[in-house]
Protein backbone atom coordinates (compact mmCIF):
# COMPACT_ATOMS: atom_id res chain seq x y z
CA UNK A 1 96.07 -186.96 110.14
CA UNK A 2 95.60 -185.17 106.98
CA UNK A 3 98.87 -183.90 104.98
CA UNK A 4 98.49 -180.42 103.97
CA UNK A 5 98.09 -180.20 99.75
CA UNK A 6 101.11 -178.76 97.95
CA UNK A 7 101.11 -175.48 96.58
CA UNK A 8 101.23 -176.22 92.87
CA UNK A 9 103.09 -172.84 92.56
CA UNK A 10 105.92 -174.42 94.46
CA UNK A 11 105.26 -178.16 92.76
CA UNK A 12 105.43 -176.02 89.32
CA UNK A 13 108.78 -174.10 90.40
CA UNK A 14 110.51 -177.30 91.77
CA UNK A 15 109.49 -179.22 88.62
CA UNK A 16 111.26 -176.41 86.14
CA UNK A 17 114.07 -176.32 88.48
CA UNK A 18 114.79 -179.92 88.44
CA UNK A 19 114.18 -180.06 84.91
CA UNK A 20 116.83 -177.44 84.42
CA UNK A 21 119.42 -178.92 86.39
CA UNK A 22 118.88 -182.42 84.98
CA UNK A 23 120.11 -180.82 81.86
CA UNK A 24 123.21 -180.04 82.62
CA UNK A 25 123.91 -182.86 85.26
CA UNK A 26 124.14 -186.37 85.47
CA UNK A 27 120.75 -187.80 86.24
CA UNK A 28 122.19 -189.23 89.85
CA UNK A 29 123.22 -186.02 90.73
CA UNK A 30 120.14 -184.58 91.42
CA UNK A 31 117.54 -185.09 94.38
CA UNK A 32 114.27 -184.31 94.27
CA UNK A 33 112.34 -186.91 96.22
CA UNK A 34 111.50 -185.62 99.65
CA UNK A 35 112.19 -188.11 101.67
CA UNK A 36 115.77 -188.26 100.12
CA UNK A 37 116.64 -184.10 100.51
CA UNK A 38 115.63 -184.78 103.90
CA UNK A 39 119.12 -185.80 104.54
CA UNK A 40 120.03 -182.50 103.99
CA UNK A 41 117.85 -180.38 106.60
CA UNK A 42 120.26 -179.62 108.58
CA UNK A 43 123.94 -179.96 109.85
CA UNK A 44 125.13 -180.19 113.36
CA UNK A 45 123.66 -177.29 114.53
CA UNK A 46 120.19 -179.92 114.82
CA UNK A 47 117.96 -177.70 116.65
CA UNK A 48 117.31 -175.63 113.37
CA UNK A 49 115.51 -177.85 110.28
CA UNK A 50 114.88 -177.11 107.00
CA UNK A 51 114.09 -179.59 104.09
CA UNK A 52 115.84 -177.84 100.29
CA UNK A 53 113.98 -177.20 97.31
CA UNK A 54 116.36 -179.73 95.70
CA UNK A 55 120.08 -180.97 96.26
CA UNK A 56 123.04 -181.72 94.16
CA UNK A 57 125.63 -183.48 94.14
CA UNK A 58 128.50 -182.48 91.25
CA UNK A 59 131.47 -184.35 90.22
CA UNK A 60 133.86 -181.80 89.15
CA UNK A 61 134.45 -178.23 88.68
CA UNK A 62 132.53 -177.70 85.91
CA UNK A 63 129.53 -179.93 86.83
CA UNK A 64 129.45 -176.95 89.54
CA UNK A 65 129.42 -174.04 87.40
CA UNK A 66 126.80 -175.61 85.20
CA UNK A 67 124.64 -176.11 88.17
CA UNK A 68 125.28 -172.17 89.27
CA UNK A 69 124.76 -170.99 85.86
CA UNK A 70 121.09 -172.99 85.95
CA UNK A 71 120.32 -171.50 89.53
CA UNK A 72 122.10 -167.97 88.81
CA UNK A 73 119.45 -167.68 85.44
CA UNK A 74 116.56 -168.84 87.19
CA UNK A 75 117.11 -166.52 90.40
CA UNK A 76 117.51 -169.48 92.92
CA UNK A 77 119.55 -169.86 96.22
CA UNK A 78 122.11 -172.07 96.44
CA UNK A 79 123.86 -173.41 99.95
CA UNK A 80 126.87 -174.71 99.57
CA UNK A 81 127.80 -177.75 101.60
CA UNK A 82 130.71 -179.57 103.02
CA UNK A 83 130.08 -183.01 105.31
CA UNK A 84 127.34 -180.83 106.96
CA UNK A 85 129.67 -181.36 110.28
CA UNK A 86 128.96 -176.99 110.43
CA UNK A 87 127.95 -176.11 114.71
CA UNK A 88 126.83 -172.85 113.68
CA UNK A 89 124.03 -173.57 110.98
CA UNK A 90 126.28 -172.49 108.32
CA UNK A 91 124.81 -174.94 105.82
CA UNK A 92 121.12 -175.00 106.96
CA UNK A 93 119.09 -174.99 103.76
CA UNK A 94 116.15 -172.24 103.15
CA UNK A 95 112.88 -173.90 101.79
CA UNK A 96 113.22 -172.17 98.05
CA UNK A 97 117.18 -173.32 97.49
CA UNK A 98 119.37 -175.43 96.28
CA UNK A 99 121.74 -177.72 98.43
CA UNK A 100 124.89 -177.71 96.07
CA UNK A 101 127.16 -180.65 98.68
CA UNK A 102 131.10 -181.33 97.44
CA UNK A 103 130.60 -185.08 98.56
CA UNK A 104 131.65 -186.22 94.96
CA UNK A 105 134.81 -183.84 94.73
CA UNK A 106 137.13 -185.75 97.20
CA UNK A 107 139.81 -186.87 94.61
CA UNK A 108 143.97 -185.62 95.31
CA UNK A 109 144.59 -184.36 92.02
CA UNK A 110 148.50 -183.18 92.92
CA UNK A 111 151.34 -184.04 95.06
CA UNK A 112 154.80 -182.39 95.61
CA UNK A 113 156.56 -183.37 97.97
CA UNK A 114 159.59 -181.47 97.00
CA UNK A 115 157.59 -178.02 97.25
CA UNK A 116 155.56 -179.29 100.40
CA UNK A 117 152.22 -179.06 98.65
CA UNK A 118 148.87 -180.76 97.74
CA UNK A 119 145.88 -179.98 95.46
CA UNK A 120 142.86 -181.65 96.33
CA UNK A 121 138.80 -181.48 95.44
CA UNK A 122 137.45 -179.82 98.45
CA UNK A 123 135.14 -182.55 98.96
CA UNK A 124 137.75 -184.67 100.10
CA UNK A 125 137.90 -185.19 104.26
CA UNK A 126 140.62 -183.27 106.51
CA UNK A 127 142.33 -186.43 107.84
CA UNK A 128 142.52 -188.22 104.65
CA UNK A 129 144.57 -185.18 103.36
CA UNK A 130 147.30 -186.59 105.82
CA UNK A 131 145.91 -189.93 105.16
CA UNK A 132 147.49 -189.57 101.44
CA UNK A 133 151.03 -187.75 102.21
CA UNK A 134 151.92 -189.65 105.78
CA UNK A 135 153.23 -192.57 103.94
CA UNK A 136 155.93 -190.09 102.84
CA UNK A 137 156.40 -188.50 106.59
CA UNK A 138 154.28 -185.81 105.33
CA UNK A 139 150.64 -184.46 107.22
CA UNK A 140 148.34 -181.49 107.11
CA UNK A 141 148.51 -179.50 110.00
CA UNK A 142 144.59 -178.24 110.79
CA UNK A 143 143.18 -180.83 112.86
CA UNK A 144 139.38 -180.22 113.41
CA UNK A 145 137.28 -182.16 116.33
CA UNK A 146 135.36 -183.22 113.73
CA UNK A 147 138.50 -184.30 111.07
CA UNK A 148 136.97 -187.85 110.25
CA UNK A 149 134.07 -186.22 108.64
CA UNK A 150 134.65 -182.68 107.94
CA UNK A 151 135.45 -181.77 104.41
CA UNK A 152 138.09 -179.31 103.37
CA UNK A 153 135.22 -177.34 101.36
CA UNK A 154 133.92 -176.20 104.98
CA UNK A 155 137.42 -176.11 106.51
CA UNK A 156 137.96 -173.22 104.19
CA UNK A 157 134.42 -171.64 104.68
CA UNK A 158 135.29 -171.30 108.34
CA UNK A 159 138.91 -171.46 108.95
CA UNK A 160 138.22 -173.69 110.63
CA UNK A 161 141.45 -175.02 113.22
CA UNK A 162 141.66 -177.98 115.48
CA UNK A 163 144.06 -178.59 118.70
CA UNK A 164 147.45 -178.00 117.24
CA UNK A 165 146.39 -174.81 115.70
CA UNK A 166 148.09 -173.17 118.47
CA UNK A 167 151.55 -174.06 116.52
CA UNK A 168 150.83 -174.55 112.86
CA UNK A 169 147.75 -171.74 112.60
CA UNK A 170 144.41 -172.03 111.63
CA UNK A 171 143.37 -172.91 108.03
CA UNK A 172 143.73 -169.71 106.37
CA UNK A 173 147.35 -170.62 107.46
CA UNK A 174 147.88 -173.63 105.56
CA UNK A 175 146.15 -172.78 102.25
CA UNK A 176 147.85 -171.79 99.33
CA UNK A 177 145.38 -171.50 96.97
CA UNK A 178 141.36 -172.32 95.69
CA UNK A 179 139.37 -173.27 92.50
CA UNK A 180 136.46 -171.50 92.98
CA UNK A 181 133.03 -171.05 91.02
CA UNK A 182 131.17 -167.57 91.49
CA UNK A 183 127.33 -167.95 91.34
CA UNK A 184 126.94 -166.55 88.16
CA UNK A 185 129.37 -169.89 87.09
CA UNK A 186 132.75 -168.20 86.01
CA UNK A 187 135.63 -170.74 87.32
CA UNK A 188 138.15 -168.42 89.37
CA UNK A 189 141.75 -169.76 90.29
CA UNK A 190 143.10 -167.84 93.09
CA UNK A 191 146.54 -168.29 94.56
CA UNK A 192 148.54 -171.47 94.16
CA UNK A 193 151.58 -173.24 94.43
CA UNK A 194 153.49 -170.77 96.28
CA UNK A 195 153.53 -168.54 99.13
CA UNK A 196 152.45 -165.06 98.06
CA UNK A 197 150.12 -164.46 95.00
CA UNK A 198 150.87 -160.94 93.48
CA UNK A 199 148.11 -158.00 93.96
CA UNK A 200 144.95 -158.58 96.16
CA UNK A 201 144.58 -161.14 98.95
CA UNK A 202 141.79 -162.46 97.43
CA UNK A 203 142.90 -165.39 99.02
CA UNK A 204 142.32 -163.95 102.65
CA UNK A 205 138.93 -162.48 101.49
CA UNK A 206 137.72 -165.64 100.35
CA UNK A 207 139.72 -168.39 103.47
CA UNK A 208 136.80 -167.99 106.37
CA UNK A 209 133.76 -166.62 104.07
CA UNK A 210 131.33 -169.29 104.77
CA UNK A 211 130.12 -169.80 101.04
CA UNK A 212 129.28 -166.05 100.68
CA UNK A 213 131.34 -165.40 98.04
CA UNK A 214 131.22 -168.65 95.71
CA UNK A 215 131.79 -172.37 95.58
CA UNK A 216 135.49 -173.46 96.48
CA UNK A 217 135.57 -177.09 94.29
CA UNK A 218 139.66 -177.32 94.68
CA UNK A 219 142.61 -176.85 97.33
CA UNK A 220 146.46 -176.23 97.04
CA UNK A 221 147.49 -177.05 100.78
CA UNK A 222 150.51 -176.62 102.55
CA UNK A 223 151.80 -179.93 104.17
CA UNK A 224 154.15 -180.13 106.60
CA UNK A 225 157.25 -182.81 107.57
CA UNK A 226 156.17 -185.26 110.62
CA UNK A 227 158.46 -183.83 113.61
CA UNK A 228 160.59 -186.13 115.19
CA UNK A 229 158.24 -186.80 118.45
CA UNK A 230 155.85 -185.33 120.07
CA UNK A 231 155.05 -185.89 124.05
CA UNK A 232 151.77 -184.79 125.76
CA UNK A 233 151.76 -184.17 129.95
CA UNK A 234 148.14 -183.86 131.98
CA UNK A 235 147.98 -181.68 134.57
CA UNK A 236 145.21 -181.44 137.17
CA UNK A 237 144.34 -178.05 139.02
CA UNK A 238 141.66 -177.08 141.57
CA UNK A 239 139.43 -174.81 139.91
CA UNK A 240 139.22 -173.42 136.44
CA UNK A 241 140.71 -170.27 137.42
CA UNK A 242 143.99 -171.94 138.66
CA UNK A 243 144.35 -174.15 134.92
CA UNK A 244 143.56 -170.48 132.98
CA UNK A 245 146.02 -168.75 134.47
CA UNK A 246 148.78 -171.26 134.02
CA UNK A 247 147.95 -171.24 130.46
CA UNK A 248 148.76 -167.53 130.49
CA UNK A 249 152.15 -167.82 132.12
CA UNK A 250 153.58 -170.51 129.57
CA UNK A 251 152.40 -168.30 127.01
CA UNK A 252 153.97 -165.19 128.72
CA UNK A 253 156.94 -167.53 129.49
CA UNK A 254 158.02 -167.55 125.48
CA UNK A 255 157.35 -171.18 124.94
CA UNK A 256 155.39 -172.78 121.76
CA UNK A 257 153.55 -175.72 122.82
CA UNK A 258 152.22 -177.58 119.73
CA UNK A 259 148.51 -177.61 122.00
CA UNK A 260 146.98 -176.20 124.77
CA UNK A 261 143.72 -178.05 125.58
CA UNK A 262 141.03 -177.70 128.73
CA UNK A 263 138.39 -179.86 130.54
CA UNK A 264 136.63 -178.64 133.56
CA UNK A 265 135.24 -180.84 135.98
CA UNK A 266 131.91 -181.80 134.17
CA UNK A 267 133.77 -182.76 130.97
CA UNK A 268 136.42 -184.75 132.98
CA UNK A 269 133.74 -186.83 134.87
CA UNK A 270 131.65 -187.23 131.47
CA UNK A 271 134.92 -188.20 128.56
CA UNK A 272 136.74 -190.59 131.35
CA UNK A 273 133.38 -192.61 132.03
CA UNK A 274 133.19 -192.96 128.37
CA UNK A 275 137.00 -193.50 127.09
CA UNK A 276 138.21 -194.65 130.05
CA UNK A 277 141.56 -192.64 129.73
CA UNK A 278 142.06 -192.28 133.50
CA UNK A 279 141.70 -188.49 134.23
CA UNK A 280 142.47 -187.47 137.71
CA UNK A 281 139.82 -186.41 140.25
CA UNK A 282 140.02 -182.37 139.71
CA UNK A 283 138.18 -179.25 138.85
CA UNK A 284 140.47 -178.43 135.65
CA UNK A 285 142.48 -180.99 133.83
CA UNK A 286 145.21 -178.89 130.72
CA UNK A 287 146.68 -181.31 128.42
CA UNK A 288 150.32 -179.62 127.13
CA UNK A 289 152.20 -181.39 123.95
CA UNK A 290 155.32 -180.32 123.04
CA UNK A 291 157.34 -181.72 119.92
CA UNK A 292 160.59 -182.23 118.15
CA UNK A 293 163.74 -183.84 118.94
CA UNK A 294 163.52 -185.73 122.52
CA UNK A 295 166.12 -183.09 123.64
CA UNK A 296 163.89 -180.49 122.30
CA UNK A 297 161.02 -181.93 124.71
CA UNK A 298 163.06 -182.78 127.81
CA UNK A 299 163.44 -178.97 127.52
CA UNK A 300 160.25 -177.84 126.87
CA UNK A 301 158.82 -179.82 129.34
CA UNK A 302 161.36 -179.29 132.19
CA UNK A 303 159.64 -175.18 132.06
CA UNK A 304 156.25 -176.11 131.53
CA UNK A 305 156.58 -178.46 134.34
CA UNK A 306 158.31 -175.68 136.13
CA UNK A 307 155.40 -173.15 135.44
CA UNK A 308 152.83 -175.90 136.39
CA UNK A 309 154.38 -176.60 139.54
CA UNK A 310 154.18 -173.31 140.76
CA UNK A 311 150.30 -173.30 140.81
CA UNK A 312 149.80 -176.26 142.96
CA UNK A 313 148.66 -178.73 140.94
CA UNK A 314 146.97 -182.07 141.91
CA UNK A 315 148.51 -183.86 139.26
CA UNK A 316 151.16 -184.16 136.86
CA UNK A 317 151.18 -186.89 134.79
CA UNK A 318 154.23 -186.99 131.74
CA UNK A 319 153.52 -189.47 128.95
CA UNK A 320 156.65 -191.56 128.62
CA UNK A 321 155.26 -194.38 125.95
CA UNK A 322 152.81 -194.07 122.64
CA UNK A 323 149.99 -196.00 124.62
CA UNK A 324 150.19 -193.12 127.22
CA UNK A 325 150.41 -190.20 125.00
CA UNK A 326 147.25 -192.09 123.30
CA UNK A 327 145.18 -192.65 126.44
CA UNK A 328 146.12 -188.63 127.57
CA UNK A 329 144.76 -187.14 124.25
CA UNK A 330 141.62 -190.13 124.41
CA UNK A 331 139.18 -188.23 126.41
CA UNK A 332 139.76 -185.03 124.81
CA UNK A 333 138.92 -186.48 121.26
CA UNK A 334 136.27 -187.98 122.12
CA UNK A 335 134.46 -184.75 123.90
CA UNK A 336 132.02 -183.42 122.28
CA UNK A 337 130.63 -187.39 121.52
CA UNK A 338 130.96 -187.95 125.09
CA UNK A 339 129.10 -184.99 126.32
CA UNK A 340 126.36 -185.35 123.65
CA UNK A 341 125.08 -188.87 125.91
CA UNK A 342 124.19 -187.48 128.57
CA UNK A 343 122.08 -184.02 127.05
CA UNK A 344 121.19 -182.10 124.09
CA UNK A 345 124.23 -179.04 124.44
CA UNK A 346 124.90 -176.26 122.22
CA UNK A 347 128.33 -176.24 121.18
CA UNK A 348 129.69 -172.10 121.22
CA UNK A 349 132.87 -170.69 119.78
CA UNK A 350 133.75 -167.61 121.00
CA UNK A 351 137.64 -166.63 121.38
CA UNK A 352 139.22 -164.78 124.19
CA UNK A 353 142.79 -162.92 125.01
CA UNK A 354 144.35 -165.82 127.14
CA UNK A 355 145.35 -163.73 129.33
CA UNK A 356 141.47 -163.38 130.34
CA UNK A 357 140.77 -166.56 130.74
CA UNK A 358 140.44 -166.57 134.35
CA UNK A 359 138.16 -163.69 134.29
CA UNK A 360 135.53 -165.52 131.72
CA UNK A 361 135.67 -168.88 133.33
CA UNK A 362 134.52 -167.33 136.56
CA UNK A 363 132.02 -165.25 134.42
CA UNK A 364 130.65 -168.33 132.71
CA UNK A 365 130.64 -170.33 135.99
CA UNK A 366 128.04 -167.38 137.41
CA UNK A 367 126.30 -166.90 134.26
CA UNK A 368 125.50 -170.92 134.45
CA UNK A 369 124.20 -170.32 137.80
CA UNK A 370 121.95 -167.56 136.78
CA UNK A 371 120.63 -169.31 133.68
CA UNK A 372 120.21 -172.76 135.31
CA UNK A 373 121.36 -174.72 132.89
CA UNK A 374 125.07 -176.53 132.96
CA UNK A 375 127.86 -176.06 130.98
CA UNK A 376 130.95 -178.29 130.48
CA UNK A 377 133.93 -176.25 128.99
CA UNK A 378 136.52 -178.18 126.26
CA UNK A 379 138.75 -175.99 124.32
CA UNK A 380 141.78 -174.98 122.80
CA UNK A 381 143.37 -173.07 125.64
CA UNK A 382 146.57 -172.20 124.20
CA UNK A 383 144.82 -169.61 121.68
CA UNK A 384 142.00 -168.57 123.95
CA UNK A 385 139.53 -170.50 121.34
CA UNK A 386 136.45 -171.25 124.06
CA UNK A 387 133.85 -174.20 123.30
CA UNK A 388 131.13 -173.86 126.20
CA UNK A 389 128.82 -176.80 125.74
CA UNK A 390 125.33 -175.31 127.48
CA UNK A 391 123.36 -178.67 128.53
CA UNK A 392 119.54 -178.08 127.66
CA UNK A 393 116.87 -180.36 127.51
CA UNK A 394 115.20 -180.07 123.62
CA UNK A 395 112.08 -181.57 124.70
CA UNK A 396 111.25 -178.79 127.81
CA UNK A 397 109.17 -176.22 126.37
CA UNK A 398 111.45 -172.73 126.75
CA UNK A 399 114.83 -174.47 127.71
CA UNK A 400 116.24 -173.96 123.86
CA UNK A 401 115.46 -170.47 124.28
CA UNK A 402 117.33 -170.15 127.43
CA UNK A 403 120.41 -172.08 126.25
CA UNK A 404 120.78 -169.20 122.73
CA UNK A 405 119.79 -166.69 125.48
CA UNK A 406 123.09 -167.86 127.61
CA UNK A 407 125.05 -168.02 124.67
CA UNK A 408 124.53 -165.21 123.23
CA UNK A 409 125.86 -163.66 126.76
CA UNK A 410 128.87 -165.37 126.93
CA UNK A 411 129.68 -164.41 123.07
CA UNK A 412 129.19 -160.96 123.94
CA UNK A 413 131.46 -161.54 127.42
CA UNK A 414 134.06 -162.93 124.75
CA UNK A 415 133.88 -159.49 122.20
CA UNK A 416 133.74 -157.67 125.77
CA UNK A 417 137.48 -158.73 126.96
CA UNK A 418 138.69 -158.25 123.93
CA UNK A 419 138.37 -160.74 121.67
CA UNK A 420 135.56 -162.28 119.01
CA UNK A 421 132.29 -164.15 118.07
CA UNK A 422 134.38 -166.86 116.42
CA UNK A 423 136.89 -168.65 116.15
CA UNK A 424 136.66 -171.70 113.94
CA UNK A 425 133.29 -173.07 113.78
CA UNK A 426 132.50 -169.83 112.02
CA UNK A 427 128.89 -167.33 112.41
CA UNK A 428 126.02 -169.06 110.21
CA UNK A 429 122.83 -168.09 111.63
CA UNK A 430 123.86 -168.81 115.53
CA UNK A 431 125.54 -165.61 115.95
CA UNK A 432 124.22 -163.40 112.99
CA UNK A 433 122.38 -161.28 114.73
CA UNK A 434 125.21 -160.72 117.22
CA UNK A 435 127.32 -159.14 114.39
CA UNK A 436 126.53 -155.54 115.60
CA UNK A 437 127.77 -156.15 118.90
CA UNK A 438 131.28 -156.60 117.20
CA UNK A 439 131.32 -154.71 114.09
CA UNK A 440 130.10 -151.13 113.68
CA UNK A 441 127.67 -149.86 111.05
CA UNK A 442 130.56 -149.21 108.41
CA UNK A 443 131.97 -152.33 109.04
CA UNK A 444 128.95 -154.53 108.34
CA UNK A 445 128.23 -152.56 105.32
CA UNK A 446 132.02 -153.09 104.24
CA UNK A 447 131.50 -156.79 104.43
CA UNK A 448 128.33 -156.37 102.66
CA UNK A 449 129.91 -154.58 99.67
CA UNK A 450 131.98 -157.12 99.28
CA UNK A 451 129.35 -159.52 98.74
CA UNK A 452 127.11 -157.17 96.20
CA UNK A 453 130.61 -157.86 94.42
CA UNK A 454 130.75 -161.60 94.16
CA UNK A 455 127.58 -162.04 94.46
CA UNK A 456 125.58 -158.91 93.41
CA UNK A 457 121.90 -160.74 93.66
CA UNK A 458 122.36 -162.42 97.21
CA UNK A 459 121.74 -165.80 96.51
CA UNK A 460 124.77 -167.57 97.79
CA UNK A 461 124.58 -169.06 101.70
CA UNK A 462 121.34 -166.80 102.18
CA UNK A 463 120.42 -165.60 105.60
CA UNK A 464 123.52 -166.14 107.45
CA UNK A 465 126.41 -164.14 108.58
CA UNK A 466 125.07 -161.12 108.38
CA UNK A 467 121.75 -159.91 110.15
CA UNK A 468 118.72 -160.84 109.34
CA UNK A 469 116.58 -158.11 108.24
CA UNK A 470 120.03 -156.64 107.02
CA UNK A 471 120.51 -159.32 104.59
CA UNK A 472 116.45 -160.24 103.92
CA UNK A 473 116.44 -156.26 102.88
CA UNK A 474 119.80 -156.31 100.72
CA UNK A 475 118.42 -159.68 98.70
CA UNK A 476 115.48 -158.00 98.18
CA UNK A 477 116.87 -155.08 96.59
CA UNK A 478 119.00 -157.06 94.54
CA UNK A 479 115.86 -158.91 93.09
């Protein structure tokens, strides 16, 4: 088969830009072969592809302004990018940009222990953050699915939060401050070592922007003493229904679990086959960990027990040794792997009131019906942060379609009861153009100011977040 003949225009563009960036950067740093920015096409939302112009890879703070300055002169997009571990397209390249990654910036350039406090390069993975304190009893408390890959760079992007987020917050929680680099290549430091920076909360603005607003290269973190112990229990229910609303009463009942985490039947049968962690034979499985002092835990447990008992469970099951607690918490870990053996499955993030949890698990249990397709439901129960996974089949003509079309209907189910598009994984291009259904007119456009602020000629993270022709028609303006 014939390959189609380059458009010199684009040869002669790529060419200049390369040239320009070479320049500034070290001559590894930059990727121009095709088969090499490749690697960059996509992230883990897989069903959308898009080969870069070019990608780079910077080694420090300033190696990133230089590249911004070269990109802000000559008018060209930039994406930034983390691990590329994003679910909602948040670093899918356009064909005319720049893939600007934070691989390189994974150094820990400050510990203090006595102020509970690191400063890292945001290249540098989530769980080797604890990794280099928990020598000292020390660990960071946002735990991501993904936290063996994902890099703090997209943790802050899209506040992003993990299972024991229930207790310790989200990221926007545990971050005290950011180096960042605006497009136009000015090096910002916002916040830092302490808890409250004076004026604006710049910080706030820019914690959960998913690289709208500039390039964060460094991290002040808040880390956290180990607690004394920590015990998980399993508990098996009947139906979905049964396992949501005993989530709601230990919430109502005043207790702080340190995670609230749900499996439905599908996601049982699928993460025991493949961990072999011994799951019971149920519709809903909750896993409940409680920590501190094992006083604090006999306690804790004792009225979580209580509360479980009183909706008929099929099983309880109390870890009372490390292997246990590791074999409970093995399945759940290993989810989203699991699942992804057996189908192609979109992965949504949508977050809920708890107390309407019963209400949308029925919901999504009819919607599946009416769509035909499957879905397994994993998620962090004990903040009402929902990941459906819809099973589709990539390769049947139309079933991708149906899978965003069910989505997008539970997303809206999820703004519906009260709560929001997202919760962690943040709104990239999968829910962009489901913006309006939360935010009004004047609220877009107050998001969008902000932007024409930081980053007055739209070329940072182009066409996400906002929706489409919105955003196509404000870049274009700003040309």
């Amino acid at each position: 088969m014939d390959m189609p003949t380059p458009d010199p225009r684009v040869l002669e563009k790529k060419a200049a830009i390369v040239a320009a960036l070479r320049a500034v950067l070290p001559a590894d740093a930059v990727i121009s072969d095709e088969a090499e920015t490749r690697a960059y096409e996509c992230d883990a939302l897989t069903a959308y592809k898009c080969p870069p112009l070019v990608a780079v890879l910077p080694s420090s703070t300033e190696e990133v302004a230089a590249a911004l300055k070269v990109c802000h002169r000559m008018g060209v997009p930039v994406v930034p990018r983390g691990s590329g571990t994003s679910l909602a397209g948040g670093a899918l390249p356009t064909a005319d940009c720049v893939i600007l990654g934070t691989a390189r910036l994974n150094d820990v350039l400050e510990t203090d222990y006595a102020n509970r406090v690191i400063r890292v390069q945001s290249g540098r993975t989530n769980l080797s953050v604890t990794g280099a304190v928990e020598e000292e009893d020390f660990f960071y408390a946002p735990d991501p699915s993904s936290q063996l890959a994902c890099a703090i760079a997209g943790n802050i992007a899209m506040n992003s939060g993990g299972a024991h987020c229930l207790k310790y917050g989200v990221t926007t929680n545990n971050l005290l401050g950011v180096r960042m680099v605006t497009m136009e290549g000015e090096i910002l430091d916002i916040g830092g070592a302490h808890l409250d920076a004076g004026g604006l909360d710049l910080l706030g603005l820019i914690c959960g922007s998913e690289g709208q607003l500039g390039v964060v290269t460094e991290a002040t973190l808040r880390i956290l003493r180990k607690p004394e112990g920590a015990r998980p229990v399993l508990m098996g229910f009947d139906s979905s229904e049964v396992a949501g609303a005993c989530v709601s009463d230990i919430i109502k009942a005043g207790v702080l679990p340190v995670a609230i985490e749900f499996m439905d039947r599908l996601c049982i049968r699928v993460t025991d086959e493949f961990s072999g962690a011994g799951y019971p034979d149920c519709e809903a499985l909750l896993i409940v960990e409680v920590e501190g002092s094992d006083t604090e835990i006999d306690e804790q447990l004792a009225l979580i027990l209580d509360i479980a008992r009183q909706h008929n469970p099929v099983e309880l099951r109390e870890a009372e040794t490390g292997d246990e607690a590791a074999r409970i918490w093995l399945g759940r870990k290993s989810a989203f792997g699991a699942m992804g053996r057996i189908n192609d499955y979109m992965c949504l993030d949508g977050t809920i009131p708890v107390s309407e949890l019963p209400l949308v698990l029925r919901r999504i249990g009819e919607m599946s019906k009416e769509f035909g397709l499957e879905v397994g439901n994993v998620f962090h129960a004990g903040d009402g942060n929902m990941h459906p996974l819809i099973l589709f089949d990539a390769n049947k003509p139309g079933d991708l379609e149906t899978c965003e079309a069910f989505g997008a209907e539970i997303l809206k189910l999820c703004v519906e009861v009260g709560g929001c598009l997202t919760g962690e994984h943040g709104v990239g291009i999968e829910k962009r153009d489901l913006m309006t259904h939360q935010y009004a007119p004047a609220d877009l456009e107050a998001q969008m100011a902000v932007k024409d602020v930081f980053d007055p000629g739209w070329l940072l993270n182009p066409a996400k977040v906002f929706p489409l022709q919105t955003s196509e028609t404000r870049r274009i303006a700003a040309e």
